[in-house]
Protein backbone atom coordinates (compact mmCIF):
# COMPACT_ATOMS: atom_id res chain seq x y z
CA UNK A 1 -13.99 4.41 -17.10
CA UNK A 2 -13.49 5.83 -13.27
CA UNK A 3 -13.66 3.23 -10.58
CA UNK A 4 -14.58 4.48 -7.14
CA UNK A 5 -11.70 3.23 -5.31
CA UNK A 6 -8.56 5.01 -5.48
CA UNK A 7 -6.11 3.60 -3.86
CA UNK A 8 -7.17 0.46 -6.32
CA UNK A 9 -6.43 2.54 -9.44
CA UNK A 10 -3.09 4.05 -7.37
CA UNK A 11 -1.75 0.29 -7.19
CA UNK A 12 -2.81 -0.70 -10.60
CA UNK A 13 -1.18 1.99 -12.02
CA UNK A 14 2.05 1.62 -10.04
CA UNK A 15 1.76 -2.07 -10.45
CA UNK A 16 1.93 -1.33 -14.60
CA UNK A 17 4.52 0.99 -14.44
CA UNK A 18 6.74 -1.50 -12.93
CA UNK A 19 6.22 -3.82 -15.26
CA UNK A 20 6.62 -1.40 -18.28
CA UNK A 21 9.58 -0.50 -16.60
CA UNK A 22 9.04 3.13 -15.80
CA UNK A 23 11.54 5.08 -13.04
CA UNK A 24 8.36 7.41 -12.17
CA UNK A 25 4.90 7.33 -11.90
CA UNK A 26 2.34 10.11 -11.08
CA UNK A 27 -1.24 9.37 -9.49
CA UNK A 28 -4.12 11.69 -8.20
CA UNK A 29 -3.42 11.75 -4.06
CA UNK A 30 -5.56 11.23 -0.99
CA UNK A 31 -4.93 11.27 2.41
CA UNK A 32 -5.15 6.95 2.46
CA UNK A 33 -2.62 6.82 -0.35
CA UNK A 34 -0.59 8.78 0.44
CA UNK A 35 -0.13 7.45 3.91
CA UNK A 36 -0.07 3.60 2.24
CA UNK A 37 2.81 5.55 -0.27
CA UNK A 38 4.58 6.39 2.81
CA UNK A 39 4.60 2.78 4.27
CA UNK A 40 5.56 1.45 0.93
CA UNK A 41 8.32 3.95 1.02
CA UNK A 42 9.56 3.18 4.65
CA UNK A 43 9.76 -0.42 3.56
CA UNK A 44 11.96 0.46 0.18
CA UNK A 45 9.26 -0.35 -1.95
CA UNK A 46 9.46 2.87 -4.00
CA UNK A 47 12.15 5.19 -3.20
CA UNK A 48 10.46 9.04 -3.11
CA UNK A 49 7.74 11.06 -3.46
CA UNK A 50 6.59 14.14 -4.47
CA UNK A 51 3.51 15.61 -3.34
CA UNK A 52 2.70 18.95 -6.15
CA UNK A 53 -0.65 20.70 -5.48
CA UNK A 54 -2.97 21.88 -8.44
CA UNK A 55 -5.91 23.60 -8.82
CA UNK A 56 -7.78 20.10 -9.30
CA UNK A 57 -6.28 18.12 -5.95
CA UNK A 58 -3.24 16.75 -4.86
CA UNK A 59 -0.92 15.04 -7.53
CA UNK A 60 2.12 12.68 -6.15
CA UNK A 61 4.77 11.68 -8.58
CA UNK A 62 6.59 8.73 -7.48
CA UNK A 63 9.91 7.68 -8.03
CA UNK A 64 9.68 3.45 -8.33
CA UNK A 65 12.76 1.67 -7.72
CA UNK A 66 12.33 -2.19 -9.70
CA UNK A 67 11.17 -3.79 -6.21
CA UNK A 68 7.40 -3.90 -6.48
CA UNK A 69 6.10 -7.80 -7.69
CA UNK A 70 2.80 -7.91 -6.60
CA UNK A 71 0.31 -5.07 -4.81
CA UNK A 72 -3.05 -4.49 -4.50
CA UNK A 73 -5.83 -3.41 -1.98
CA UNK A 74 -7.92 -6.17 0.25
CA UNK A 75 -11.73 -6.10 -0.60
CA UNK A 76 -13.39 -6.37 1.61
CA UNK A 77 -11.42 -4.67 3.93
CA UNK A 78 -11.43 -7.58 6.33
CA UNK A 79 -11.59 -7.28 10.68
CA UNK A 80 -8.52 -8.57 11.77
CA UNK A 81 -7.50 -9.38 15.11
CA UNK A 82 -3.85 -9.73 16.20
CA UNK A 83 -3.94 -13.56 17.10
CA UNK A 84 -5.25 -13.99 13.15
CA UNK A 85 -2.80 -12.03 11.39
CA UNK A 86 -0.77 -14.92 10.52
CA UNK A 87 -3.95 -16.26 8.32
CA UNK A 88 -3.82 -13.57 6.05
CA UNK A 89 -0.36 -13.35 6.12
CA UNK A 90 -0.38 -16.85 4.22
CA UNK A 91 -3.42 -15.73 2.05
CA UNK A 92 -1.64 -12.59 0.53
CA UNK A 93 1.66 -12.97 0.33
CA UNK A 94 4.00 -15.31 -1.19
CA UNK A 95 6.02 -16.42 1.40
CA UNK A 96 6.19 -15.98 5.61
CA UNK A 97 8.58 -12.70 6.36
CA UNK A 98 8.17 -11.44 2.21
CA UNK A 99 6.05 -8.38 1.87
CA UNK A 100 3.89 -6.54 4.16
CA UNK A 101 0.12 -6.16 4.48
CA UNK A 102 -0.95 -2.45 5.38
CA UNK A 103 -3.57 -2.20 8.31
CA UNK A 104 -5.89 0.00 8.85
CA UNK A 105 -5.60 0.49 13.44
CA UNK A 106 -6.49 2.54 16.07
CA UNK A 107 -2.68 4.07 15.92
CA UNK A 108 -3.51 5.10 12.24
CA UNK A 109 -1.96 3.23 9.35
CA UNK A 110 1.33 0.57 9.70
CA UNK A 111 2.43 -2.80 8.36
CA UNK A 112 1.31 -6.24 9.66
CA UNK A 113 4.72 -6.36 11.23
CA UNK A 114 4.11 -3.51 13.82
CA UNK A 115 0.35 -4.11 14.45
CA UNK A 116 1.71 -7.60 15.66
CA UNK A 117 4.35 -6.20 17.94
CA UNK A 118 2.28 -2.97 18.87
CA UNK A 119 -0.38 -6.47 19.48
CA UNK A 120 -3.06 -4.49 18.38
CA UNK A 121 -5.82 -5.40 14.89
CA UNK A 122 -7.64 -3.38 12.78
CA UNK A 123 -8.65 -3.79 9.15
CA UNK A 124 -6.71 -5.11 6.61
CA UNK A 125 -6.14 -2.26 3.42
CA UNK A 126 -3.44 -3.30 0.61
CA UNK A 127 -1.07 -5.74 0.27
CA UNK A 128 2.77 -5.28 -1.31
CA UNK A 129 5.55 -7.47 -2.40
């Protein structure tokens, strides 16, 4: 069965292979994951990856590190404003200043963290923690 989203079946699988216990993952690449990949990488959330090119797309293998608990993508991909970040913030995540949500802005791509210092919204696109 193929879903249409896949930076849903990118966080699943990661998501499993935590919990299995794997050290390294691979998943079929897009643009969206692998900027969300990056985030979660800038925030120690997986430690590397590698991007390999075939003749049917982009594959990324990913080195996972133990540190994922819970990810997954927002549907729908919710407006959010800056003032109402904090809302979702509590819906999400497990606790205030654990995790980070990964907006979709203006400025391209970045955690909840930044589009609330950078005070600018966007729409909300995957959750980790």
């Amino acid at each position: 069965m193929v879903l249409n989203d896949t930076l849903s079946n990118v966080l699943s699988h990661i998501l499993n292979c935590e919990k299995k216990g794997k050290s390294i993952c691979t998943v079929k690449g897009s643009k969206l994951v692998k900027n969300c990949l990056e985030i979660m990488k800038n925030n120690d959330y997986i430690d590397d990856l590698n991007i390999k090119k075939t003749t049917q797309g982009e594959v990324i293998e990913i080195k996972l590190n133990g540190s994922i608990n819970g990810c997954g993508v927002i549907k729908p991909r919710f407006p959010v404003k800056k003032e109402n970040l904090e809302k979702y913030e509590k819906r999400f995540l497990p606790a205030k200043d654990f995790g980070i949500i990964i907006i979709s802005t203006p400025k391209g791509l970045m955690t909840h963290i930044e589009s609330f210092s950078k005070k600018i919204g966007g729409k909300l696109i995957a959750y980790c923690y």
